[in-house]
C-alpha atoms as a PDB file:
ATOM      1  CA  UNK A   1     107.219 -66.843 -13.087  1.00  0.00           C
ATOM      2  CA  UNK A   2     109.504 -66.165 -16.045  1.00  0.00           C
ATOM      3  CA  UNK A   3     108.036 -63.261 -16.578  1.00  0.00           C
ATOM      4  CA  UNK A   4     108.251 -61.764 -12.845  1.00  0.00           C
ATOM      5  CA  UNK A   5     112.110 -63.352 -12.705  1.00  0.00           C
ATOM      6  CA  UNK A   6     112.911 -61.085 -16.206  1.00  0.00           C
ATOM      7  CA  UNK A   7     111.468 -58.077 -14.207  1.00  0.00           C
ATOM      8  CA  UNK A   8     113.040 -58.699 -11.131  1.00  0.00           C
ATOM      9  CA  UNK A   9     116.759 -58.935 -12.846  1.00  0.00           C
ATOM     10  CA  UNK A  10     115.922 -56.137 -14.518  1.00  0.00           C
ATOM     11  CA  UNK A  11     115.002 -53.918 -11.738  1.00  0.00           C
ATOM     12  CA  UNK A  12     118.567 -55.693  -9.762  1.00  0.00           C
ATOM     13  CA  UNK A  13     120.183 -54.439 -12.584  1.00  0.00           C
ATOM     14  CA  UNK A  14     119.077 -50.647 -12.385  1.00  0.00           C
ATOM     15  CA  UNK A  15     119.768 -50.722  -9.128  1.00  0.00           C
ATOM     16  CA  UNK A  16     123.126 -51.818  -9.322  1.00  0.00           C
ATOM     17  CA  UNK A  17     123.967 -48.790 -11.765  1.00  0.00           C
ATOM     18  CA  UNK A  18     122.375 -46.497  -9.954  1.00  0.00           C
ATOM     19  CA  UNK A  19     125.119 -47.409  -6.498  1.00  0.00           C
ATOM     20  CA  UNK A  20     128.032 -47.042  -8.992  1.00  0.00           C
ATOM     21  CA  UNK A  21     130.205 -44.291  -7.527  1.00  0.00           C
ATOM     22  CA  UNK A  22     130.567 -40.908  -9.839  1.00  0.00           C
ATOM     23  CA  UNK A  23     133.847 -40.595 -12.079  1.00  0.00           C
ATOM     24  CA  UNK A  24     136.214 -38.973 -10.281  1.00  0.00           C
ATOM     25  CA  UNK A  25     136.766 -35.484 -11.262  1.00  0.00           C
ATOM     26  CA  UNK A  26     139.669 -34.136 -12.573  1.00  0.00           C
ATOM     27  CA  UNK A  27     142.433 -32.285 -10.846  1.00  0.00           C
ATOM     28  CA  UNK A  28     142.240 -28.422  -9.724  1.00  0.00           C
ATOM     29  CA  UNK A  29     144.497 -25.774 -11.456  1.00  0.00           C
ATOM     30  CA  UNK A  30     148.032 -25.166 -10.337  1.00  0.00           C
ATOM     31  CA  UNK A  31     147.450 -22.442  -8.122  1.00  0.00           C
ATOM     32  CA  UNK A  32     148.707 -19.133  -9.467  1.00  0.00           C
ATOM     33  CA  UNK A  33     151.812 -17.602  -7.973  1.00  0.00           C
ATOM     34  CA  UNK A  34     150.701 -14.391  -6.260  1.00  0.00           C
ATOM     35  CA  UNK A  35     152.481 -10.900  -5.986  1.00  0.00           C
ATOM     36  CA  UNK A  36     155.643  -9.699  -8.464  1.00  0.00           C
ATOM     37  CA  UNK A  37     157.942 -12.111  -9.767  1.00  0.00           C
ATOM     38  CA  UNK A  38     161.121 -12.886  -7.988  1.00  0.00           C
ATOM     39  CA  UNK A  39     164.044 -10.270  -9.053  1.00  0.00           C
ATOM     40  CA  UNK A  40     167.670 -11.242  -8.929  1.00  0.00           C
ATOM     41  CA  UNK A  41     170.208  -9.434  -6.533  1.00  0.00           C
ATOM     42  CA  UNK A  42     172.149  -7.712  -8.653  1.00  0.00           C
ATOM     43  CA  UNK A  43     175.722  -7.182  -7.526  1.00  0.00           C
ATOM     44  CA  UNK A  44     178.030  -4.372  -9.838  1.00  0.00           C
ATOM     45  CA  UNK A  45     182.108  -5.182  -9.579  1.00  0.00           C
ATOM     46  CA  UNK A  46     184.573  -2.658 -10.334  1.00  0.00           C
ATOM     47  CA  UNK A  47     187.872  -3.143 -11.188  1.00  0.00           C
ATOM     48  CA  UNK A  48     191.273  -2.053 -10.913  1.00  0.00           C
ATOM     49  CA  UNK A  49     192.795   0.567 -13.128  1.00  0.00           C
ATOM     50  CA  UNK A  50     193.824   3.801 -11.488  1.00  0.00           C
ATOM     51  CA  UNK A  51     192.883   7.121 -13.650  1.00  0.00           C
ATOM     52  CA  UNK A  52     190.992   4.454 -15.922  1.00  0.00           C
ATOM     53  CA  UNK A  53     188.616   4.496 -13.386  1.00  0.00           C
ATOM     54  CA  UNK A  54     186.472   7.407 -14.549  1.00  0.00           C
ATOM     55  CA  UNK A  55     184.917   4.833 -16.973  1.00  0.00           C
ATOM     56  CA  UNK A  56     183.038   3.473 -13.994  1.00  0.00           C
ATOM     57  CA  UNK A  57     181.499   6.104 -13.146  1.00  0.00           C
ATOM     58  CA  UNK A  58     179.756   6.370 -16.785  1.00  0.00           C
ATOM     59  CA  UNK A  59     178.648   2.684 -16.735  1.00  0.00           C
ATOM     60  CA  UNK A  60     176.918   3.292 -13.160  1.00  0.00           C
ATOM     61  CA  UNK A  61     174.992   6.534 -15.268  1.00  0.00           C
ATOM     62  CA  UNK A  62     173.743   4.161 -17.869  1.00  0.00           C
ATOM     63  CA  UNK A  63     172.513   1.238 -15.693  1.00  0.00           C
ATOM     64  CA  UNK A  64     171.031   4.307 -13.189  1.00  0.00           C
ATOM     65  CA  UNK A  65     169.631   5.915 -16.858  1.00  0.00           C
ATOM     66  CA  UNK A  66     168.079   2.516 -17.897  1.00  0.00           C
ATOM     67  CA  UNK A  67     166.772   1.740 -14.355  1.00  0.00           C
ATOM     68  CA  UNK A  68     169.021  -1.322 -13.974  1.00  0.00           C
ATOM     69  CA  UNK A  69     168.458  -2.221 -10.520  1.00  0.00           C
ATOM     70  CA  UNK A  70     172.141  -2.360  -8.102  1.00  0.00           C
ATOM     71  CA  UNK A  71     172.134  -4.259  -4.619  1.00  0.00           C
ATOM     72  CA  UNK A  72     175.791  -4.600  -4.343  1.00  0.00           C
ATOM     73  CA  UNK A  73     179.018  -3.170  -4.856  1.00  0.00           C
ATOM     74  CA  UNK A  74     182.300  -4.432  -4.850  1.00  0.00           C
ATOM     75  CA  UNK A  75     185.570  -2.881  -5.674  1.00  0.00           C
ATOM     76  CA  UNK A  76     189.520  -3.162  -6.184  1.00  0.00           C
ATOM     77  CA  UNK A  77     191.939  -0.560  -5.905  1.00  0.00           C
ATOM     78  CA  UNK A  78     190.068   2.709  -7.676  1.00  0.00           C
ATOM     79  CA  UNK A  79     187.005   0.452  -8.289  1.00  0.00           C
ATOM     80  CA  UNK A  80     186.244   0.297  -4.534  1.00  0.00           C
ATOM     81  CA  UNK A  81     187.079   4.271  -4.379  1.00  0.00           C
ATOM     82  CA  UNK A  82     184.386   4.762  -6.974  1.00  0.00           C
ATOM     83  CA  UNK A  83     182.168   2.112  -5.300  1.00  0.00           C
ATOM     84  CA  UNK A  84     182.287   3.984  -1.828  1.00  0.00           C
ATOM     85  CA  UNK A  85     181.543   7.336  -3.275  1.00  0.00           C
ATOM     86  CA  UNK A  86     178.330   5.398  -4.852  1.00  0.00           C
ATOM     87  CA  UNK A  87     177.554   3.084  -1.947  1.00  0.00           C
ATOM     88  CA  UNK A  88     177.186   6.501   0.004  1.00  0.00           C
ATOM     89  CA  UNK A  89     174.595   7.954  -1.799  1.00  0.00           C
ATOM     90  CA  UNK A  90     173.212   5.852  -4.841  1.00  0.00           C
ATOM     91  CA  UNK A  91     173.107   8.946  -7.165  1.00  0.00           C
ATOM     92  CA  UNK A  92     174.833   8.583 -10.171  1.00  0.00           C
ATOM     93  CA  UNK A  93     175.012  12.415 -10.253  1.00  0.00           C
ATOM     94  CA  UNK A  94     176.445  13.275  -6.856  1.00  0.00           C
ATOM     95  CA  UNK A  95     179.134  10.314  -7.763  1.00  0.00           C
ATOM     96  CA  UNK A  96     180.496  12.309 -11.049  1.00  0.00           C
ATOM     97  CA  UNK A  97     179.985  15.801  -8.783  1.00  0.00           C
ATOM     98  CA  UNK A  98     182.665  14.235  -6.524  1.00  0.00           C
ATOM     99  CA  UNK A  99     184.899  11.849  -8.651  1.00  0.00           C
ATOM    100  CA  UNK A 100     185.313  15.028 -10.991  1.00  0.00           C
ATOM    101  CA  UNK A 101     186.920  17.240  -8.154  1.00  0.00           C
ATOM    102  CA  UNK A 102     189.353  14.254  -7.805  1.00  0.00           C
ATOM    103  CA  UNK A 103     192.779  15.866  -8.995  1.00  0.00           C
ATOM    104  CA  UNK A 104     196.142  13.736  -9.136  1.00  0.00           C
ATOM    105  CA  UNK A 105     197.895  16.158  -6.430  1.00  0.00           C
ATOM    106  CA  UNK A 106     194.795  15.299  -4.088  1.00  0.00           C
ATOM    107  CA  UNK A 107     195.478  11.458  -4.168  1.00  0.00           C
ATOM    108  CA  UNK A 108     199.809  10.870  -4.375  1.00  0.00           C
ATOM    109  CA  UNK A 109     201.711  12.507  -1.711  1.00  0.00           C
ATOM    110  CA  UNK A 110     205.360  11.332  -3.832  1.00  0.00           C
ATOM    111  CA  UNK A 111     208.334  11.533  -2.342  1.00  0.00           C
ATOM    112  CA  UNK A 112     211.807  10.093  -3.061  1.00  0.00           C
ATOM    113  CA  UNK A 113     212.386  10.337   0.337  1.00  0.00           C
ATOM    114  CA  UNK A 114     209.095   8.126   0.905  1.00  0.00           C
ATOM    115  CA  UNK A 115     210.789   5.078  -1.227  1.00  0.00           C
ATOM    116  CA  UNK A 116     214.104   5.341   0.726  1.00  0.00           C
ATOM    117  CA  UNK A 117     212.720   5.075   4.002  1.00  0.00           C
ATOM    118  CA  UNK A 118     209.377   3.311   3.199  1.00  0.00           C
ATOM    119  CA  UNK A 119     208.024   0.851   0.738  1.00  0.00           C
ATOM    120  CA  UNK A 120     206.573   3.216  -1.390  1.00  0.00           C
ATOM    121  CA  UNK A 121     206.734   6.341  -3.080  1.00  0.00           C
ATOM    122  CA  UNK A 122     203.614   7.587  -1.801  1.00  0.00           C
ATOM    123  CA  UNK A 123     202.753   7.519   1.608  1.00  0.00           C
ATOM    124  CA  UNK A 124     198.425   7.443   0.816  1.00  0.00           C
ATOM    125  CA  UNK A 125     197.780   9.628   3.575  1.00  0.00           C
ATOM    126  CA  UNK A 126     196.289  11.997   1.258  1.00  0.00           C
ATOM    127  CA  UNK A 127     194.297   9.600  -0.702  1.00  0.00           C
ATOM    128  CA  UNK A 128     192.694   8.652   2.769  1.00  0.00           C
ATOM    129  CA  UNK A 129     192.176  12.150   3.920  1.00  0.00           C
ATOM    130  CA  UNK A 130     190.400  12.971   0.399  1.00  0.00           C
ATOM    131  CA  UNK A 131     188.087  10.119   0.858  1.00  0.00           C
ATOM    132  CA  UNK A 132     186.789  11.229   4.495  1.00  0.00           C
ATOM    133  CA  UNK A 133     186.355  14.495   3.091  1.00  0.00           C
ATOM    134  CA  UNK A 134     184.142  13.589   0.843  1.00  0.00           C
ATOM    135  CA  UNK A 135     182.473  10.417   2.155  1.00  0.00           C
ATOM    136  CA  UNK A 136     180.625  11.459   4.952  1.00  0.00           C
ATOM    137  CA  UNK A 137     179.549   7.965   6.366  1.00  0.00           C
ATOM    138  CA  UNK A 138     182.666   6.839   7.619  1.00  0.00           C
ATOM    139  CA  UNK A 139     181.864   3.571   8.635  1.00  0.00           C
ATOM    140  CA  UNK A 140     181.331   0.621   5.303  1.00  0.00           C
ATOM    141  CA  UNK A 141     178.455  -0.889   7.440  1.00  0.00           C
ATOM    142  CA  UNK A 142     175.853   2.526   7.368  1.00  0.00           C
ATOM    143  CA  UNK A 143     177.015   3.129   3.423  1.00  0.00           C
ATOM    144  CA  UNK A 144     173.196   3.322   1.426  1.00  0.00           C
ATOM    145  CA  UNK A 145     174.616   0.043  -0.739  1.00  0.00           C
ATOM    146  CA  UNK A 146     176.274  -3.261   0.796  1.00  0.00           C
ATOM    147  CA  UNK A 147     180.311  -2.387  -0.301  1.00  0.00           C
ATOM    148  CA  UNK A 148     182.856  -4.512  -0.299  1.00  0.00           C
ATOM    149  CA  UNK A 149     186.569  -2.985  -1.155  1.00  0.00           C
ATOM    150  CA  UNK A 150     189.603  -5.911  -1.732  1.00  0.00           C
ATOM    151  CA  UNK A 151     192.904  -5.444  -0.954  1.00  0.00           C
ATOM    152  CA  UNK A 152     196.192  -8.560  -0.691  1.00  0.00           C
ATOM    153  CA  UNK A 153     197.414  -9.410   2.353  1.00  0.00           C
ATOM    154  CA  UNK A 154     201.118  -8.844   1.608  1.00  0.00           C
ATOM    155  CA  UNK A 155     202.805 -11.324   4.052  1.00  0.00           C
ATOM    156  CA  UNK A 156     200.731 -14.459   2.630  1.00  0.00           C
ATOM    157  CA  UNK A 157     199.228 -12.984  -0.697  1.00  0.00           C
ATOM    158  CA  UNK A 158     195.861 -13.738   0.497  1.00  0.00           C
ATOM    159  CA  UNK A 159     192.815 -11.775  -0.707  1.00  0.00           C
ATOM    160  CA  UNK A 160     191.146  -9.470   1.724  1.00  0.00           C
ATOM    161  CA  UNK A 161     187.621  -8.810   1.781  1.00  0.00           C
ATOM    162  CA  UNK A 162     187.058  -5.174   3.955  1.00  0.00           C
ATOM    163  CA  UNK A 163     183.317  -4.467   4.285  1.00  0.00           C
ATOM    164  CA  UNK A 164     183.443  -3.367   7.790  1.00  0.00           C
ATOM    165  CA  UNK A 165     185.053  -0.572   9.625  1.00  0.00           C
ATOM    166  CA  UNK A 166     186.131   2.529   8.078  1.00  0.00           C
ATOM    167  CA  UNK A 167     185.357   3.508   4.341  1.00  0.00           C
ATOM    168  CA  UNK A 168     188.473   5.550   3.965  1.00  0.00           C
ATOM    169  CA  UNK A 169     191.102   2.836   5.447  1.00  0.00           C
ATOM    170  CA  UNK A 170     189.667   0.525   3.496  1.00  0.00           C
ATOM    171  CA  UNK A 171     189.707   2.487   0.231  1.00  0.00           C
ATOM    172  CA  UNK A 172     193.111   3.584   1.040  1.00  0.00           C
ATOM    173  CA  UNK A 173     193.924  -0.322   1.186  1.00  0.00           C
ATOM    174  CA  UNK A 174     192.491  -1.557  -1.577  1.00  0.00           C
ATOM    175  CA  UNK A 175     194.160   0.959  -3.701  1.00  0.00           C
ATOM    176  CA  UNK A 176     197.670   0.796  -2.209  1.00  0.00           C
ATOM    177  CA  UNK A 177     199.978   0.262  -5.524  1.00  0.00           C
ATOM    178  CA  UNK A 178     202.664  -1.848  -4.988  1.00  0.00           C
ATOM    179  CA  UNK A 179     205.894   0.612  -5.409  1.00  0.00           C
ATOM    180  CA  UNK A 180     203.740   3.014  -5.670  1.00  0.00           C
ATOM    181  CA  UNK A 181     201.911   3.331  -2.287  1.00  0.00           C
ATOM    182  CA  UNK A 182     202.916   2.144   1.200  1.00  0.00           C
ATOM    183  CA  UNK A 183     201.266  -0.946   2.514  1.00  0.00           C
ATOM    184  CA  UNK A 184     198.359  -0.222   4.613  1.00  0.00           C
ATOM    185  CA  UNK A 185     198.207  -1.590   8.433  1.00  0.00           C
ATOM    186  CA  UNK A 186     194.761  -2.381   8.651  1.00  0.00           C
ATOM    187  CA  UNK A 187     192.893  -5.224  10.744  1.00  0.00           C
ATOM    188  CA  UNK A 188     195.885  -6.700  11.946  1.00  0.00           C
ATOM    189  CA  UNK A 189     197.591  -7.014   8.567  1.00  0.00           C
ATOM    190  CA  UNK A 190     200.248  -5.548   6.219  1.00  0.00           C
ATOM    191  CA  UNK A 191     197.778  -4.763   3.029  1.00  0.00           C
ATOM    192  CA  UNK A 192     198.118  -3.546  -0.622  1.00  0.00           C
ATOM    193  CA  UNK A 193     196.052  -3.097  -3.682  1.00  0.00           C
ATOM    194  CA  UNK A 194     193.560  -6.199  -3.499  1.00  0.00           C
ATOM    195  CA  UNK A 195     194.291  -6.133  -8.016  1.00  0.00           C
ATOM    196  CA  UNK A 196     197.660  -8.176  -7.443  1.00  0.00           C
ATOM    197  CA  UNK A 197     195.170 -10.938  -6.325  1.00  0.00           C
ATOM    198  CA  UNK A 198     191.630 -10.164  -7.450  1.00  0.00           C
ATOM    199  CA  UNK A 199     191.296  -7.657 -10.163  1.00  0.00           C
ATOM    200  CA  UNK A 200     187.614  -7.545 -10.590  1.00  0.00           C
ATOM    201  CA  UNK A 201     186.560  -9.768  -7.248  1.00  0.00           C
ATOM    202  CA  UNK A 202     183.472 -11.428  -9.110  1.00  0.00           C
ATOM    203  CA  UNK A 203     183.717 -14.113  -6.533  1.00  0.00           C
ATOM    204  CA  UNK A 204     183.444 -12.225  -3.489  1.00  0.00           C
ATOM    205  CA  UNK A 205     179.985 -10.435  -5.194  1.00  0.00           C
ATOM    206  CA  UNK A 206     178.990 -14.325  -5.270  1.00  0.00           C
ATOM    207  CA  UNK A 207     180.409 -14.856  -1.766  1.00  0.00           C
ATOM    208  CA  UNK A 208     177.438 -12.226  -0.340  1.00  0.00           C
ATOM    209  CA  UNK A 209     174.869 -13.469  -2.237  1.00  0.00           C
ATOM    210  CA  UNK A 210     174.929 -12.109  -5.694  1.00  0.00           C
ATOM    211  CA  UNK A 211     172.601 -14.132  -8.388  1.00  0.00           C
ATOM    212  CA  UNK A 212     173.585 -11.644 -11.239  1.00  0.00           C
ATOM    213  CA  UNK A 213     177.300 -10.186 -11.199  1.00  0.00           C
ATOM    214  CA  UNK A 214     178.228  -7.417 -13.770  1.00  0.00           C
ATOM    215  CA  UNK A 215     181.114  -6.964 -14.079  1.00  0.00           C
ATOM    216  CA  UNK A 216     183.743  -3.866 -15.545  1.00  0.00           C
ATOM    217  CA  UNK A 217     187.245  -4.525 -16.514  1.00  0.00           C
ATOM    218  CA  UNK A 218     189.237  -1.429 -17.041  1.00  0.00           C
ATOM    219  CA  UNK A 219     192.690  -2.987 -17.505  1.00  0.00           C
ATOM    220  CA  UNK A 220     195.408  -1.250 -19.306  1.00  0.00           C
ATOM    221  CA  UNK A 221     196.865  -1.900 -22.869  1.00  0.00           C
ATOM    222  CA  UNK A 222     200.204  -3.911 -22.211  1.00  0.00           C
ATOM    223  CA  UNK A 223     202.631  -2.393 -24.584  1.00  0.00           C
ATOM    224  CA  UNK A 224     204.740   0.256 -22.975  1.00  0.00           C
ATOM    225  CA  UNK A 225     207.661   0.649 -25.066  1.00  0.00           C
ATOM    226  CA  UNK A 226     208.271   4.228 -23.065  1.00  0.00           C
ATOM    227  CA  UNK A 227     209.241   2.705 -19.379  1.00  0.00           C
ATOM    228  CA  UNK A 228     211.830   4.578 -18.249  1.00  0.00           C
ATOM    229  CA  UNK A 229     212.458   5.041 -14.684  1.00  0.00           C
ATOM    230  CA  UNK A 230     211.669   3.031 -11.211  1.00  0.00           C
ATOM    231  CA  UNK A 231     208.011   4.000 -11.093  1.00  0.00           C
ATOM    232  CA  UNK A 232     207.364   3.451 -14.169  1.00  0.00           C
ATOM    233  CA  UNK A 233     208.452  -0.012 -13.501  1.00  0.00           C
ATOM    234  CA  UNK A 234     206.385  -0.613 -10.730  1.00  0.00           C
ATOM    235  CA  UNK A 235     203.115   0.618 -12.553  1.00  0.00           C
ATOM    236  CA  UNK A 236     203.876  -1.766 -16.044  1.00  0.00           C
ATOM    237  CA  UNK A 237     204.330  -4.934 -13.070  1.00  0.00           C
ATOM    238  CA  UNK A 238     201.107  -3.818 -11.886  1.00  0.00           C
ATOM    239  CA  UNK A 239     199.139  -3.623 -15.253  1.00  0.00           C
ATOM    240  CA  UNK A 240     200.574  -6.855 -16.068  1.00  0.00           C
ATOM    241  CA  UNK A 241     199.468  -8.757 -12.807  1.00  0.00           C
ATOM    242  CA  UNK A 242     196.195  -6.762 -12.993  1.00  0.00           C
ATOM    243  CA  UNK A 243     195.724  -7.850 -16.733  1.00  0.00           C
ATOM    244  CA  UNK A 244     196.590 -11.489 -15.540  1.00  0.00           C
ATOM    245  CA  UNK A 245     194.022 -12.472 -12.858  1.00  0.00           C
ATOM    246  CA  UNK A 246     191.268 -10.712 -15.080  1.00  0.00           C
ATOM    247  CA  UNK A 247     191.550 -12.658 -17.639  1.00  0.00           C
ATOM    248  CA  UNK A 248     191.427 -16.248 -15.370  1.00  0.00           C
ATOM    249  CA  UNK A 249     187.877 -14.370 -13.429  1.00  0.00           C
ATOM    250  CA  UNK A 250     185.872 -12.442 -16.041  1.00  0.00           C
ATOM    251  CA  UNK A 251     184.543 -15.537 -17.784  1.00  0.00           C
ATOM    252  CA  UNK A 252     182.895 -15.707 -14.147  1.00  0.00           C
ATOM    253  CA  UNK A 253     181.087 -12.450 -14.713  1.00  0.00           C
ATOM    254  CA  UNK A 254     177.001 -12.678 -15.912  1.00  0.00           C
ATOM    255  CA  UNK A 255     177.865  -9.362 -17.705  1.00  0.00           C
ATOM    256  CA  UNK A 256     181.149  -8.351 -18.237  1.00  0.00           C
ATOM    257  CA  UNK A 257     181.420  -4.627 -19.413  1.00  0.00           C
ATOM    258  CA  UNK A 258     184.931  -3.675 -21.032  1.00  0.00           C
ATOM    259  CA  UNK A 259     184.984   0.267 -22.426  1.00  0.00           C
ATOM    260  CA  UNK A 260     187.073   0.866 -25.263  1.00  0.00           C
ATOM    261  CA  UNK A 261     189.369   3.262 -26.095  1.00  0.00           C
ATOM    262  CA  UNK A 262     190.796   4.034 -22.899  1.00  0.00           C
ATOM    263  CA  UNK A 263     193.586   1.210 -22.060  1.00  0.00           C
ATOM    264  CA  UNK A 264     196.192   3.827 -23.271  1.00  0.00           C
ATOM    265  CA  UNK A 265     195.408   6.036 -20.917  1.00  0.00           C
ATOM    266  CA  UNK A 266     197.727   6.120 -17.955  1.00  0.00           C
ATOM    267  CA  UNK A 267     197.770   4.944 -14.526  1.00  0.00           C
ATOM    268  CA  UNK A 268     198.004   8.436 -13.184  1.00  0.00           C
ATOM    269  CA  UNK A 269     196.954  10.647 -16.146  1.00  0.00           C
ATOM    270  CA  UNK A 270     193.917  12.160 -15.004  1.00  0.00           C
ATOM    271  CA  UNK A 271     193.383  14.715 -18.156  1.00  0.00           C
ATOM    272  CA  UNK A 272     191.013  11.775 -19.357  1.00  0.00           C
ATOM    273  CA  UNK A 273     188.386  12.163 -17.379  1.00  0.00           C
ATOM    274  CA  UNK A 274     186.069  12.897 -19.545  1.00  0.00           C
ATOM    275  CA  UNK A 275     187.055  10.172 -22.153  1.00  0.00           C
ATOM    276  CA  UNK A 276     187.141   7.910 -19.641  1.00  0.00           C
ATOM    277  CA  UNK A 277     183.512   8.539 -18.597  1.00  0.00           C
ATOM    278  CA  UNK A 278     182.070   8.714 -21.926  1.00  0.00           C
ATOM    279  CA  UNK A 279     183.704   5.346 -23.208  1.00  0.00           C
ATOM    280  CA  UNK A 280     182.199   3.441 -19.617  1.00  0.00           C
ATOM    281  CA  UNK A 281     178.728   5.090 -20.618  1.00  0.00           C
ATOM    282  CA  UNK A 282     178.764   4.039 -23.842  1.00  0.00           C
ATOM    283  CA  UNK A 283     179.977   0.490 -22.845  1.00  0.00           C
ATOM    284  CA  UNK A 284     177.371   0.596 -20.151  1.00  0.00           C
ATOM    285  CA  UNK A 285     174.353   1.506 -22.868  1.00  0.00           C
ATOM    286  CA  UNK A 286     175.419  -1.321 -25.171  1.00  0.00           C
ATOM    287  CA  UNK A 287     175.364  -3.845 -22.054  1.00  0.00           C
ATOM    288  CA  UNK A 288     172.226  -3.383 -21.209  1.00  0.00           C
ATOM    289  CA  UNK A 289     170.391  -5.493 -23.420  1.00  0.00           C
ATOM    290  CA  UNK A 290     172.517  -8.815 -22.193  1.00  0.00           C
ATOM    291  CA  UNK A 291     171.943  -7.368 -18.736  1.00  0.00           C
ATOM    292  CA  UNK A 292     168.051  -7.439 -19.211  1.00  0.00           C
ATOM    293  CA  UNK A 293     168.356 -10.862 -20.974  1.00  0.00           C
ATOM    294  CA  UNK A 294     169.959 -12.576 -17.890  1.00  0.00           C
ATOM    295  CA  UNK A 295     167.833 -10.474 -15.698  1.00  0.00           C
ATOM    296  CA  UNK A 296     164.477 -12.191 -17.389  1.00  0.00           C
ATOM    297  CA  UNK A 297     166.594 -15.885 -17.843  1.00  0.00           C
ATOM    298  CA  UNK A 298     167.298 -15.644 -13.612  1.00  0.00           C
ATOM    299  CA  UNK A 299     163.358 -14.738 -13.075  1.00  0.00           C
ATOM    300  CA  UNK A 300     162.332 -17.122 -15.747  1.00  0.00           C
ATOM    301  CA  UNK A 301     164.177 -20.064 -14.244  1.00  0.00           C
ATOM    302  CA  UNK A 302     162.873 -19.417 -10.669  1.00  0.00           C
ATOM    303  CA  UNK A 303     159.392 -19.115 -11.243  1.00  0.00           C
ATOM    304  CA  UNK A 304     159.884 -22.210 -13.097  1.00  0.00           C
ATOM    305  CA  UNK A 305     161.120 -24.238 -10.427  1.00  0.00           C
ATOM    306  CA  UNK A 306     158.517 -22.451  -7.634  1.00  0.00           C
ATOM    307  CA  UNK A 307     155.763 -23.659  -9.704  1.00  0.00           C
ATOM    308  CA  UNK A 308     154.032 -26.775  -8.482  1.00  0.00           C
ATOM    309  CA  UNK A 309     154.626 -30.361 -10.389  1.00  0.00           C
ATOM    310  CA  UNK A 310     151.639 -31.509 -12.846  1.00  0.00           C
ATOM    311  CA  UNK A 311     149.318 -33.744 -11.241  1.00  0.00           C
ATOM    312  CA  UNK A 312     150.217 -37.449 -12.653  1.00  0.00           C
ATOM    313  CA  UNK A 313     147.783 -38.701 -15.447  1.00  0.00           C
ATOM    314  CA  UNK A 314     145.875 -41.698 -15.445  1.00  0.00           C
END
């Protein structure tokens, strides 16, 4: 009987191992994400500074040159006129084609008569009538690019965003010079250059959904020892208030782009052109690697948080 008990425990005892359930087996892969990676809306903000403002148009060639991708523009005073001309047809060629026909005589109808009567010495009626001429969408909301122009409510000293209506009112707006220009009725408000506020408007690129801003600052050297008559006046004020609000908003920027050798140049000395252009390239070319580094940083850090949690070890 011992002997058939010893075999009978034994063959209990198999078959209790044998009913053991398997080890579990271990978790699947994270599944991997499928299609490109995520890409950043890129918004490009232009700022105030009147015949300065041919530098933008070289920084827009060396982001188009380097294939740096541009989903939104927004501009102040001659930033939004070089933003519409580039919002209308996304070529940085056709941009310098027009810009360079831009003449001083096609922008400021002066008059002393204008200042006496008005609030300005220029009325901007030319400046307006140049810009439908050679921006043939008329309307901000069919431009190829999302464009926003700024401009300052004069009565409260609000900023105004314009993205909607016409291109040329709102150019003329955004670009109205206090002393120099007329304010603008626009919208049911008394308007002027949107730089006495907001001098590159990084926070309205945020406002309409901008992950990545860069940003270009064209403000003026301060020293003017040469001011010598009313409108000079006017334009130092300006540079001054410009120079001001820039420097509380660019730390803001993802990229801020500043071309040198240009803030001598004056508000309405439009010899420069060329030097103008050439400096924003140049300052565009030597962005480009920070512009690529927050470009991969802003993909890196959403693929990162898309991707599923590891499973829990036990």
């Amino acid at each position: 009987m011992t002997r058939f008990a010893s075999l009978a425990a034994l063959l209990l005892a198999l078959l209790a191992f044998g009913c053991q359930p398997p080890a579990p087996l271990p978790p699947p892969p994270p599944p991997v994400p499928q299609g490109p990676p995520p890409t950043p809306r890129i918004a490009l903000v232009l700022g105030g500074g009147a015949a300065r403002g041919f530098a933008h148009i070289g920084v827009i060639r060396a982001l188009e040159q380097e294939k740096i991708p541009v989903d939104l523009v927004v501009g102040t005073s001659v930033g939004s006129l070089i933003g519409a001309i580039y919002a209308a047809d996304r070529n940085s060629f056709e941009l310098e084609w027009t810009a360079f026909q831009l003449e001083k005589e096609d922008l400021f109808d002066f008059g002393v008569l204008n200042a006496v009567t008005g609030m300005g010495f220029a009325k901007g009626d030319k400046l307006e009538a140049w810009v439908q001429k050679h921006i043939k969408t008329q309307d901000i909301e069919k431009l190829k690019l999302p464009f926003a122009a700024v401009a300052t409510d004069l009565n409260w000293g609000y900023k105004v965003v314009l993205d909607r209506g016409s291109v040329a009112k709102a150019v003329r707006a955004s670009s109205a010079i206090p002393g120099v220009f007329q304010p603008v009725a626009h919208q049911g408000k008394i308007l002027v250059d949107g730089g006495v506020v907001d001098n590159i408007p990084i926070s309205v690129a945020r406002a309409k959904g901008a992950d990545l801003v860069i940003a270009v600052d064209i403000s003026a050297n301060l020293g003017n020892p040469n001011i010598t008559n009313l409108l000079g006046v006017s334009l130092q004020a300006t540079n001054i208030m410009f120079a001001l609000n820039v420097e509380r908003s660019k730390k803001d920027a993802d990229v801020l782009i500043a071309p040198q050798g240009i803030g001598d140049v004056g508000t309405l000395d439009f010899t420069q052109k060329k030097r103008c252009m050439v400096a924003g390239m140049q300052a565009g070319q030597q962005a480009v690697p920070a512009i690529r580094k927050a470009i991969h940083a802003w993909t890196a850090a959403r693929m990162a948080a898309a991707a599923p949690a590891p499973a829990p070890t036990r």
